[in-house]
C-alpha atoms as a PDB file:
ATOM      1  CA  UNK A   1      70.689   5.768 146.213  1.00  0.00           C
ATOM      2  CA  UNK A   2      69.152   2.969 144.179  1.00  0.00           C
ATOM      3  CA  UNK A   3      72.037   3.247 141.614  1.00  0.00           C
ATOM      4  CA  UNK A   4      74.661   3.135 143.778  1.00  0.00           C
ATOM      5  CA  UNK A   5      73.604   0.013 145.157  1.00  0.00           C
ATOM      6  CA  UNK A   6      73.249  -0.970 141.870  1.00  0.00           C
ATOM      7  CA  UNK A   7      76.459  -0.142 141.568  1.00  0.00           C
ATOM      8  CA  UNK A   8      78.100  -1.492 144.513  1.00  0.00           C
ATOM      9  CA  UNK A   9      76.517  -4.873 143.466  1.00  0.00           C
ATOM     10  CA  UNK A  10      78.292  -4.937 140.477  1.00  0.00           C
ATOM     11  CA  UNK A  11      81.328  -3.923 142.157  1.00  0.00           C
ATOM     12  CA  UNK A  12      80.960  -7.049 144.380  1.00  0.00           C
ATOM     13  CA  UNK A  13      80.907  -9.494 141.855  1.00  0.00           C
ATOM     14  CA  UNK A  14      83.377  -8.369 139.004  1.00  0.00           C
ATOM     15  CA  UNK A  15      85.687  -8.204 142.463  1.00  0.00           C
ATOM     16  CA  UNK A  16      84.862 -12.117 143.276  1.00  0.00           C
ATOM     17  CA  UNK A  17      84.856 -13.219 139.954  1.00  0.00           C
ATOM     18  CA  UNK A  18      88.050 -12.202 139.330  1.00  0.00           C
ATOM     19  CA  UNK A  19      90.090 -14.552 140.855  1.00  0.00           C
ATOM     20  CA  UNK A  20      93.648 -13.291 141.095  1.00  0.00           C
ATOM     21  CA  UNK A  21      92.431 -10.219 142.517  1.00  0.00           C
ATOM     22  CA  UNK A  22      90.315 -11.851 145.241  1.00  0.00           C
ATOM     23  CA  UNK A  23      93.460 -14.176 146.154  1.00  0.00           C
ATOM     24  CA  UNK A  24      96.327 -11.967 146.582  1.00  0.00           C
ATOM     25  CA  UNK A  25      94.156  -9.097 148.331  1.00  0.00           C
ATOM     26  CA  UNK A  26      91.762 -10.748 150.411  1.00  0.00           C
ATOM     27  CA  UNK A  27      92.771 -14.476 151.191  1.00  0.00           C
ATOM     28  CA  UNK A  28      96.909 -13.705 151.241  1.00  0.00           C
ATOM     29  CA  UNK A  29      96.274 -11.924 154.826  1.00  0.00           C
ATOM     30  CA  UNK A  30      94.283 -14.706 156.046  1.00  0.00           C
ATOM     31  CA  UNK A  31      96.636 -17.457 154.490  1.00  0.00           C
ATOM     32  CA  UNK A  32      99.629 -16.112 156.201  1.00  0.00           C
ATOM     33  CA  UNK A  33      98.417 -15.307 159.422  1.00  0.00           C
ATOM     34  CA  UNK A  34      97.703 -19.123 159.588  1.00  0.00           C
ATOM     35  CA  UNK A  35     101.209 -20.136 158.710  1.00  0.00           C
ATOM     36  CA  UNK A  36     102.994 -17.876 160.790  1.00  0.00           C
ATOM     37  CA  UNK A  37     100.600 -18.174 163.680  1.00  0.00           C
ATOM     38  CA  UNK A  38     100.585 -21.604 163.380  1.00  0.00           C
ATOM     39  CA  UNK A  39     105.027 -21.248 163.294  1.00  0.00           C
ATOM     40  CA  UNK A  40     105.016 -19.189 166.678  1.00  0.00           C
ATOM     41  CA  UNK A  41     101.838 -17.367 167.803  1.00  0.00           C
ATOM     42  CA  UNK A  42     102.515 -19.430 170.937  1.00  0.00           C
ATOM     43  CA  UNK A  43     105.851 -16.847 171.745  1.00  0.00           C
ATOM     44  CA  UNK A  44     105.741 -13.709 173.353  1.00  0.00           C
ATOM     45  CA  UNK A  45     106.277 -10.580 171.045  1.00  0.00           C
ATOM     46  CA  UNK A  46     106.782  -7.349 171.977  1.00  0.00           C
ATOM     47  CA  UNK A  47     104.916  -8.462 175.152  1.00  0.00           C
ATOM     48  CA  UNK A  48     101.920  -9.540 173.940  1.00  0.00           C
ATOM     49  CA  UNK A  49     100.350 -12.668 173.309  1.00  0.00           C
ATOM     50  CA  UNK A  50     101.741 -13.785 169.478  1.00  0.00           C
ATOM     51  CA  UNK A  51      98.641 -14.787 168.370  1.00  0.00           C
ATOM     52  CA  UNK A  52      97.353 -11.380 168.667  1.00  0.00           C
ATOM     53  CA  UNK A  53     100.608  -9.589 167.592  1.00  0.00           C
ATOM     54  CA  UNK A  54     100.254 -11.299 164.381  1.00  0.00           C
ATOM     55  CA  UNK A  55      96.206 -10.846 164.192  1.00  0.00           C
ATOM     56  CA  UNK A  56      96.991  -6.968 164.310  1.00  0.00           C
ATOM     57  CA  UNK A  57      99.740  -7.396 161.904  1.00  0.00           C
ATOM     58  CA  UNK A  58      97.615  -9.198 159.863  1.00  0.00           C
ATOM     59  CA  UNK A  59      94.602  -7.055 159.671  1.00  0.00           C
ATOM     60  CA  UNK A  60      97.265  -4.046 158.955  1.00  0.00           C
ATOM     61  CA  UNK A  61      98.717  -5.777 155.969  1.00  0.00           C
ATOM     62  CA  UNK A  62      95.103  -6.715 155.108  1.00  0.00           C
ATOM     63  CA  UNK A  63      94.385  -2.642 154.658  1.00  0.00           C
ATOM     64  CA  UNK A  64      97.112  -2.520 152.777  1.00  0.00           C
ATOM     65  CA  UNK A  65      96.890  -4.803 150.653  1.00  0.00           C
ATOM     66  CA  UNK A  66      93.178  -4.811 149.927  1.00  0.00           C
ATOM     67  CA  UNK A  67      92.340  -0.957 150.093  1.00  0.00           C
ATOM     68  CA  UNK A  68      95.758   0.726 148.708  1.00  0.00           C
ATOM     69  CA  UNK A  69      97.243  -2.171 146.717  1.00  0.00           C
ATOM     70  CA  UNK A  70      93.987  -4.098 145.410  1.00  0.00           C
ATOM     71  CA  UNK A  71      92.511  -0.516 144.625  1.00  0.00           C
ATOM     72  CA  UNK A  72      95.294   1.029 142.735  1.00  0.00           C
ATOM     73  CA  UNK A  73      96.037  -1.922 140.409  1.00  0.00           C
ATOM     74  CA  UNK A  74      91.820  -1.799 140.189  1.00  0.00           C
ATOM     75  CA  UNK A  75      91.529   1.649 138.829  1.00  0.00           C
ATOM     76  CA  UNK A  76      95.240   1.711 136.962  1.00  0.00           C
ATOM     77  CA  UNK A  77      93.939  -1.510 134.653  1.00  0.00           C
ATOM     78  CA  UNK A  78      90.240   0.061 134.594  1.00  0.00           C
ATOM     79  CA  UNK A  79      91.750   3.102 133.239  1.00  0.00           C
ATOM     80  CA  UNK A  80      94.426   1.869 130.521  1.00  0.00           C
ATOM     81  CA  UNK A  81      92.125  -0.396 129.298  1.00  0.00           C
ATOM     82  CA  UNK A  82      89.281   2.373 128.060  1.00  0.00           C
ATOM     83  CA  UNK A  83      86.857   1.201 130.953  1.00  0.00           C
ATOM     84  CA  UNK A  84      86.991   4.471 132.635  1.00  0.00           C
ATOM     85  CA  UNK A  85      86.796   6.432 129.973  1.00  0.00           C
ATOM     86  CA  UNK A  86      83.597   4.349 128.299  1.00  0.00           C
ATOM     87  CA  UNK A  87      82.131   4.529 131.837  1.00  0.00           C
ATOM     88  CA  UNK A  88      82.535   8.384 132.165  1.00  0.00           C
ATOM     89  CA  UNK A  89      80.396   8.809 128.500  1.00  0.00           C
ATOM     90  CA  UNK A  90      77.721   6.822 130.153  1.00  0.00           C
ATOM     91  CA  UNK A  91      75.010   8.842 132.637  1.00  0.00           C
ATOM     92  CA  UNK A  92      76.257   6.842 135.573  1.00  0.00           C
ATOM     93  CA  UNK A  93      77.140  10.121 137.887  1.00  0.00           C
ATOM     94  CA  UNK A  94      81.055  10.183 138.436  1.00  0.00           C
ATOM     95  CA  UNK A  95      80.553  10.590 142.021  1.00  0.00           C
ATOM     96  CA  UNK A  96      78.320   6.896 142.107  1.00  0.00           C
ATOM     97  CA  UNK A  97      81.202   5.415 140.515  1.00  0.00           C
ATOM     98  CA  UNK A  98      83.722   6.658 143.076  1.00  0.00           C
ATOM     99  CA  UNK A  99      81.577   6.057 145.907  1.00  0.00           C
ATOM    100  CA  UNK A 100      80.535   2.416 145.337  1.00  0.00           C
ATOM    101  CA  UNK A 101      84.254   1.649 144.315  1.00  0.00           C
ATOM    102  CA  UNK A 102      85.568   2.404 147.742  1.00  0.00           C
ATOM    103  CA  UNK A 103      82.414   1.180 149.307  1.00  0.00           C
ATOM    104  CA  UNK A 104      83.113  -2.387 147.749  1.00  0.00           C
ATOM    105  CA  UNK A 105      87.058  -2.475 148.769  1.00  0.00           C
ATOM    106  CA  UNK A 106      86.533  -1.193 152.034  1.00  0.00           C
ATOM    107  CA  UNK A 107      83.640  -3.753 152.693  1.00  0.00           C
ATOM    108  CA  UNK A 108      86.180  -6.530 151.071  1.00  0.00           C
ATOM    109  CA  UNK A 109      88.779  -5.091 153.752  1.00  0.00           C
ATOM    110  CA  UNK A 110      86.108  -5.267 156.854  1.00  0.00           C
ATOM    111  CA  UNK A 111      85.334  -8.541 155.680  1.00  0.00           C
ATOM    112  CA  UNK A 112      89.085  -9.538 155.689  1.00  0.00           C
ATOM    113  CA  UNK A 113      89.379  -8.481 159.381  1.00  0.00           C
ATOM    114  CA  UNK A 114      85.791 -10.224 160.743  1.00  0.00           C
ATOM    115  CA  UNK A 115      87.627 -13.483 159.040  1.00  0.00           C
ATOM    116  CA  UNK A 116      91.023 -13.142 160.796  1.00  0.00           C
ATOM    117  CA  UNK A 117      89.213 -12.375 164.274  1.00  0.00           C
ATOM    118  CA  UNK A 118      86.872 -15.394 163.822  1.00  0.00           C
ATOM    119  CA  UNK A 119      89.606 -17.876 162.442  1.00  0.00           C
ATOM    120  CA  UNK A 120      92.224 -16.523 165.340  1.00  0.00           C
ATOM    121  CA  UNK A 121      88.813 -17.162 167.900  1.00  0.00           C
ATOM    122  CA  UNK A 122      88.201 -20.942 166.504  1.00  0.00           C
ATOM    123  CA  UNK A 123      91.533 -21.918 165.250  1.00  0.00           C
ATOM    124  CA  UNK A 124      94.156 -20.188 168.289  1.00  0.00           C
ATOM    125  CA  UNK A 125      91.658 -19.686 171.005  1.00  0.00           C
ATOM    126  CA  UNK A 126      92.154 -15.589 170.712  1.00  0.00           C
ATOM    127  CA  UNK A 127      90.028 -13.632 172.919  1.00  0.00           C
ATOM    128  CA  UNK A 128      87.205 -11.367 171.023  1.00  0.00           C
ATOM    129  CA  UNK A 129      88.306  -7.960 171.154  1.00  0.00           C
ATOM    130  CA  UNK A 130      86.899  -5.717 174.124  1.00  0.00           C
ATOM    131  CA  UNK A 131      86.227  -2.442 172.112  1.00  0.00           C
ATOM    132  CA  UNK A 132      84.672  -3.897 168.891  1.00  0.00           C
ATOM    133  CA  UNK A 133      83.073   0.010 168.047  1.00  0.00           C
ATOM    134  CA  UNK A 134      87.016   1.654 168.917  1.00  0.00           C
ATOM    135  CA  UNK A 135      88.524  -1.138 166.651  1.00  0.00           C
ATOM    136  CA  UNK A 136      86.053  -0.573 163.708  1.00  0.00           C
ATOM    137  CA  UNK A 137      86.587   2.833 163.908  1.00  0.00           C
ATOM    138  CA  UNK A 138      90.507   2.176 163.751  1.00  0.00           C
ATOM    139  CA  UNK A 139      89.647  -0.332 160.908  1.00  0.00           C
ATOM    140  CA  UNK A 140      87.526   2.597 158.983  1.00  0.00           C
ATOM    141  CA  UNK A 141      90.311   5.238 159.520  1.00  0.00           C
ATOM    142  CA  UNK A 142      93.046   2.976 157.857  1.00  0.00           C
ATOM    143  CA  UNK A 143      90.870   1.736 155.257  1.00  0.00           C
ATOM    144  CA  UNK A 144      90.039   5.382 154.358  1.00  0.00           C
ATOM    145  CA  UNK A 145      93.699   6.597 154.465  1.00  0.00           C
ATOM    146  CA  UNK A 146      95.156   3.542 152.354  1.00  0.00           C
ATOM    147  CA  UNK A 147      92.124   3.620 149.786  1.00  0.00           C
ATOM    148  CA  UNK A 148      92.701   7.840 149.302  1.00  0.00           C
ATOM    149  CA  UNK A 149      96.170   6.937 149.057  1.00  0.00           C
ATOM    150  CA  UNK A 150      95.765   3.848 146.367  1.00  0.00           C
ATOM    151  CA  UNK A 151      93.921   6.575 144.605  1.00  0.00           C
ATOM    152  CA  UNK A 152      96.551   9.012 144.506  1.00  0.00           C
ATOM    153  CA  UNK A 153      99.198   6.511 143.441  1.00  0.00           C
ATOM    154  CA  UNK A 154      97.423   5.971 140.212  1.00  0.00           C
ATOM    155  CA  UNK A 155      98.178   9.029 139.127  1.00  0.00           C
ATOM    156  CA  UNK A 156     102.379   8.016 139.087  1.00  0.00           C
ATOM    157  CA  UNK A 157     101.529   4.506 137.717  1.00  0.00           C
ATOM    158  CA  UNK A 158     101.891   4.856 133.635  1.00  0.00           C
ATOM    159  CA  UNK A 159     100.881   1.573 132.408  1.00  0.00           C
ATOM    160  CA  UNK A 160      98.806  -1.412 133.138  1.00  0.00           C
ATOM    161  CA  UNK A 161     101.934  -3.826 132.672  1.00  0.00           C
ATOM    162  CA  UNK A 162     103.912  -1.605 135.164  1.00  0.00           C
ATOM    163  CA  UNK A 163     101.225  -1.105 137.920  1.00  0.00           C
ATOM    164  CA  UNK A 164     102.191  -4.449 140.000  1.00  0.00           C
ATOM    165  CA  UNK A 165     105.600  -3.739 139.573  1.00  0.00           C
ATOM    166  CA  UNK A 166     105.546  -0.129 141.023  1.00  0.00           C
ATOM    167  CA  UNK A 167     102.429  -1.175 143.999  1.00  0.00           C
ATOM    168  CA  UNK A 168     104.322  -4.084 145.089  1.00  0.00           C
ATOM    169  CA  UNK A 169     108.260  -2.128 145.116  1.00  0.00           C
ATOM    170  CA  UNK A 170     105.971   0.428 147.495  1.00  0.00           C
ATOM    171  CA  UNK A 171     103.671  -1.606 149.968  1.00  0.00           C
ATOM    172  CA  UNK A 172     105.567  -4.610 150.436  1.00  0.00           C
ATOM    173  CA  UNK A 173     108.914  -3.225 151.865  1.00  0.00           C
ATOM    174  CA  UNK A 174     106.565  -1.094 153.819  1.00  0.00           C
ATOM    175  CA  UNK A 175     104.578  -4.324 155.474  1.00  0.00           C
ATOM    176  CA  UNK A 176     107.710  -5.857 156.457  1.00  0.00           C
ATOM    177  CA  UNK A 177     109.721  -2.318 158.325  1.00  0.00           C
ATOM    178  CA  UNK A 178     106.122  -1.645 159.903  1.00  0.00           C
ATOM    179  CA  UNK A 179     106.139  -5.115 161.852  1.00  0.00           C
ATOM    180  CA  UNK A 180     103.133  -6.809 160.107  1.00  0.00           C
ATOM    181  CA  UNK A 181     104.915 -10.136 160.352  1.00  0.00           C
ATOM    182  CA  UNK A 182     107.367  -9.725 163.076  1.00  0.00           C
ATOM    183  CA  UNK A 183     108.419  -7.294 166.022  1.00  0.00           C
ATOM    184  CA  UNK A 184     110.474  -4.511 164.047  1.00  0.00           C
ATOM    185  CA  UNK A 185     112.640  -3.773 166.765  1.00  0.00           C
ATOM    186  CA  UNK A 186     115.364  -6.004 165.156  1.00  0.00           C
ATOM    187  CA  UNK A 187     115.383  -3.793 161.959  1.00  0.00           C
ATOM    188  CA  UNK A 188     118.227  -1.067 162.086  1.00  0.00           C
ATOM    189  CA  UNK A 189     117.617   2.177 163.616  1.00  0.00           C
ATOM    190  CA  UNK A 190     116.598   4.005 160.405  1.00  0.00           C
ATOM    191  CA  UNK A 191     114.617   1.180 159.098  1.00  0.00           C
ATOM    192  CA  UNK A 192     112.511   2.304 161.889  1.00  0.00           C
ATOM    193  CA  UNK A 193     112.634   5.678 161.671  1.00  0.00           C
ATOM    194  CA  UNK A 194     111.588   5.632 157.783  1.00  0.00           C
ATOM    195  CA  UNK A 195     108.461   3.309 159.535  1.00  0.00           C
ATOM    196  CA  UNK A 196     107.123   5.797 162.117  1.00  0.00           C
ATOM    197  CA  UNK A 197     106.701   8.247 159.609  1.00  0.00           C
ATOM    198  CA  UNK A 198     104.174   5.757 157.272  1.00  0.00           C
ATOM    199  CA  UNK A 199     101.067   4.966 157.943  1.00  0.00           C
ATOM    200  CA  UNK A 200     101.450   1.554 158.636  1.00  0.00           C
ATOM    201  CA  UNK A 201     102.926   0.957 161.493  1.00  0.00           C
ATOM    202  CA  UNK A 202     100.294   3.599 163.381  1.00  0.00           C
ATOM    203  CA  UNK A 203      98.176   1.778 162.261  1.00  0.00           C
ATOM    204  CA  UNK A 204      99.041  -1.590 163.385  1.00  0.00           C
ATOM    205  CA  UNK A 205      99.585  -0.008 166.727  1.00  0.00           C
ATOM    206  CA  UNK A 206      96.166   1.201 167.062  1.00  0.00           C
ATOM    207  CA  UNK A 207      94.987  -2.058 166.167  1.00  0.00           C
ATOM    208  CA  UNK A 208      97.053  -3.807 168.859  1.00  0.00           C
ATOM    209  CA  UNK A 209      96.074  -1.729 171.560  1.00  0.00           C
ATOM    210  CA  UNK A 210      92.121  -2.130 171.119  1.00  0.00           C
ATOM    211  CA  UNK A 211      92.889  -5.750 170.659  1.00  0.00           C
ATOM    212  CA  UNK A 212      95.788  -6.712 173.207  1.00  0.00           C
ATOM    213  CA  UNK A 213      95.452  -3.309 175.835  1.00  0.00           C
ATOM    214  CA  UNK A 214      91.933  -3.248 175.578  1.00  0.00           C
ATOM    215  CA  UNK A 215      92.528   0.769 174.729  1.00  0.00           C
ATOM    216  CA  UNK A 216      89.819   2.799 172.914  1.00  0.00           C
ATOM    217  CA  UNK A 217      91.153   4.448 169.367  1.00  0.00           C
ATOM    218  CA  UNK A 218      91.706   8.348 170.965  1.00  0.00           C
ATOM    219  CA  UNK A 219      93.709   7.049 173.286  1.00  0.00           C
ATOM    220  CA  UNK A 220      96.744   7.160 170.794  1.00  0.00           C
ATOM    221  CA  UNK A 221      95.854  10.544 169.769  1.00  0.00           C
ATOM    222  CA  UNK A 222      99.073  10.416 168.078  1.00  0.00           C
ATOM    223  CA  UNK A 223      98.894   7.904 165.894  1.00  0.00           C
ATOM    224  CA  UNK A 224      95.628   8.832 164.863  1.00  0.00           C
ATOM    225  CA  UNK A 225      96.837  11.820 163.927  1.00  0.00           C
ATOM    226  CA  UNK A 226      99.402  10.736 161.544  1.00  0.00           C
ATOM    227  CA  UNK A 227      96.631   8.580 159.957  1.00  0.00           C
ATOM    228  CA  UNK A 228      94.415  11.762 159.316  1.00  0.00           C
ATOM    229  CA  UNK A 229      97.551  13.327 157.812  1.00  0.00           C
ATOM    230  CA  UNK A 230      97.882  10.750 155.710  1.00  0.00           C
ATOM    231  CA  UNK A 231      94.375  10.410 154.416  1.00  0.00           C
ATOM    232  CA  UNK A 232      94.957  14.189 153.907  1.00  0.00           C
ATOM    233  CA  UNK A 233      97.782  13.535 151.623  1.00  0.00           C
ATOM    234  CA  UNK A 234      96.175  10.606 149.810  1.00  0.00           C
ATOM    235  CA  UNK A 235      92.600  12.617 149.235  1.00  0.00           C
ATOM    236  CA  UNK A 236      94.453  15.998 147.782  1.00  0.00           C
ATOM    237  CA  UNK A 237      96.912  13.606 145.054  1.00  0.00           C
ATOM    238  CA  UNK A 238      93.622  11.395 144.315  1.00  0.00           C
ATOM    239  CA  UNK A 239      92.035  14.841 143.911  1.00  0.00           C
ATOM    240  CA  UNK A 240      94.430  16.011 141.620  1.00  0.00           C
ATOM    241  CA  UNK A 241      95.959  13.395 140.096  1.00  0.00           C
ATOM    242  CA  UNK A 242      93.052  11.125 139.179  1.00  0.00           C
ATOM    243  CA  UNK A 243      91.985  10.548 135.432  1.00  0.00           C
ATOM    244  CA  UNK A 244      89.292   8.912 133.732  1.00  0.00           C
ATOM    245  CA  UNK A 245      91.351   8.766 130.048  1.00  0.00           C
ATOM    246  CA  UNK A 246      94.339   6.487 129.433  1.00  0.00           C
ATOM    247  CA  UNK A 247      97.702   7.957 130.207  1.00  0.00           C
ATOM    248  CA  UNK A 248     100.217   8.946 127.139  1.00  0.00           C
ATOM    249  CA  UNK A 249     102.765   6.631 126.443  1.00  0.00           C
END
């Protein structure tokens, strides 16, 4: 146990210290739900309140982008670089590795959300959410199934100088169909059809209604479900797919 704290430490600050990382996967979400909350979180969408439309969006992009973007590009540089494979000749247990990895990005990604609620509270007047246990188990369930599938999509990433490329043509297209900014209903019928089968969008949902129905998490057994499937997915490719050596070229 004491090494994986040790571990997590470490974790914590090489993700701080390195700047671009900490920018575009933990302050982006928080950055843009000011601007567009400050453009029209006063309108009705999808009747709710916009403010906390765009505060689930938000915190739905945030998993995204922290624990299946920030992640892959993490391990994919990590690994082309040597890291990895230096790290995996030292008696640090693979598992402690692993562990405190996910442990750090998921803590960066609960962060994230405890920032968004409190800046929504003080900045847009946003009521606290009812359930705070049903949305951090929400929060936990969508930070486990991006992170297992950030994992997974190393495995199809080849090179370092390719991996933002490739992360960014997936999640970003995905953020936008799954309503993270915006009410999707004005995207074409299959635009949204493509969207109910990712993650995303489930997720955003369940984070809506604990925040703006005051609903606990199983009452969407549904979407839930499709999150578990997912995180099924992810795990099995991360299980298979993952390596500690540089790829081929």
């Amino acid at each position: 146990m004491r090494l994986l704290l040790h571990q997590l430490r470490a974790e914590q600050r090489l993700f701080w210290r390195t700047r671009e990382l900490a920018f575009f996967t933990f302050l982006l979400p928080i950055v843009f739900f000011l601007i567009f909350a400050s453009a029209y979180g006063d309108e009705e969408i999808d009747g709710a309140d916009g403010y906390l439309h765009l505060l689930a969006g938000m915190i739905g992009y945030g998993a995204a982008a922290t624990t299946f973007a920030g992640l892959a590009l993490l391990l994919v540089i990590r690994r082309e670089s040597g890291v990895l494979k230096r790290l995996r000749a030292t008696p640090l247990p693979a598992w402690t590795y692993i562990v405190a990895v996910l442990a750090s990005i998921v803590f960066v990604f609960l962060l994230e959300a405890v920032v968004l609620v409190a800046l929504a509270r003080l900045a847009f007047d946003v009521a606290l959410p009812g359930r705070p246990f049903s949305l951090f188990a929400v929060l936990l369930l969508g930070a486990a199934t991006f992170a297992a599938l950030g994992i997974g999509l190393t495995a199809l990433i080849r090179s370092a100088e390719g991996s933002s490329a490739v992360v960014n043509a997936l999640y970003l297209p995905v953020t936008f169909i799954s309503g993270a900014f915006f009410s999707a209903d004005a995207f074409p019928a299959a635009l949204r059809a493509i969207a109910e089968v990712l993650p995303l969008v489930h997720l955003i949902r369940l984070v809506r209604d604990v925040m703006v129905f005051d609903q606990a998490a199983w009452d969407r057994p549904g979407a839930v479900a499709v999150l578990v499937a997912w995180c099924l997915v992810g795990s099995v490719l991360a299980v298979r797919g993952f390596r500690w050596e540089p790829r081929e070229r």
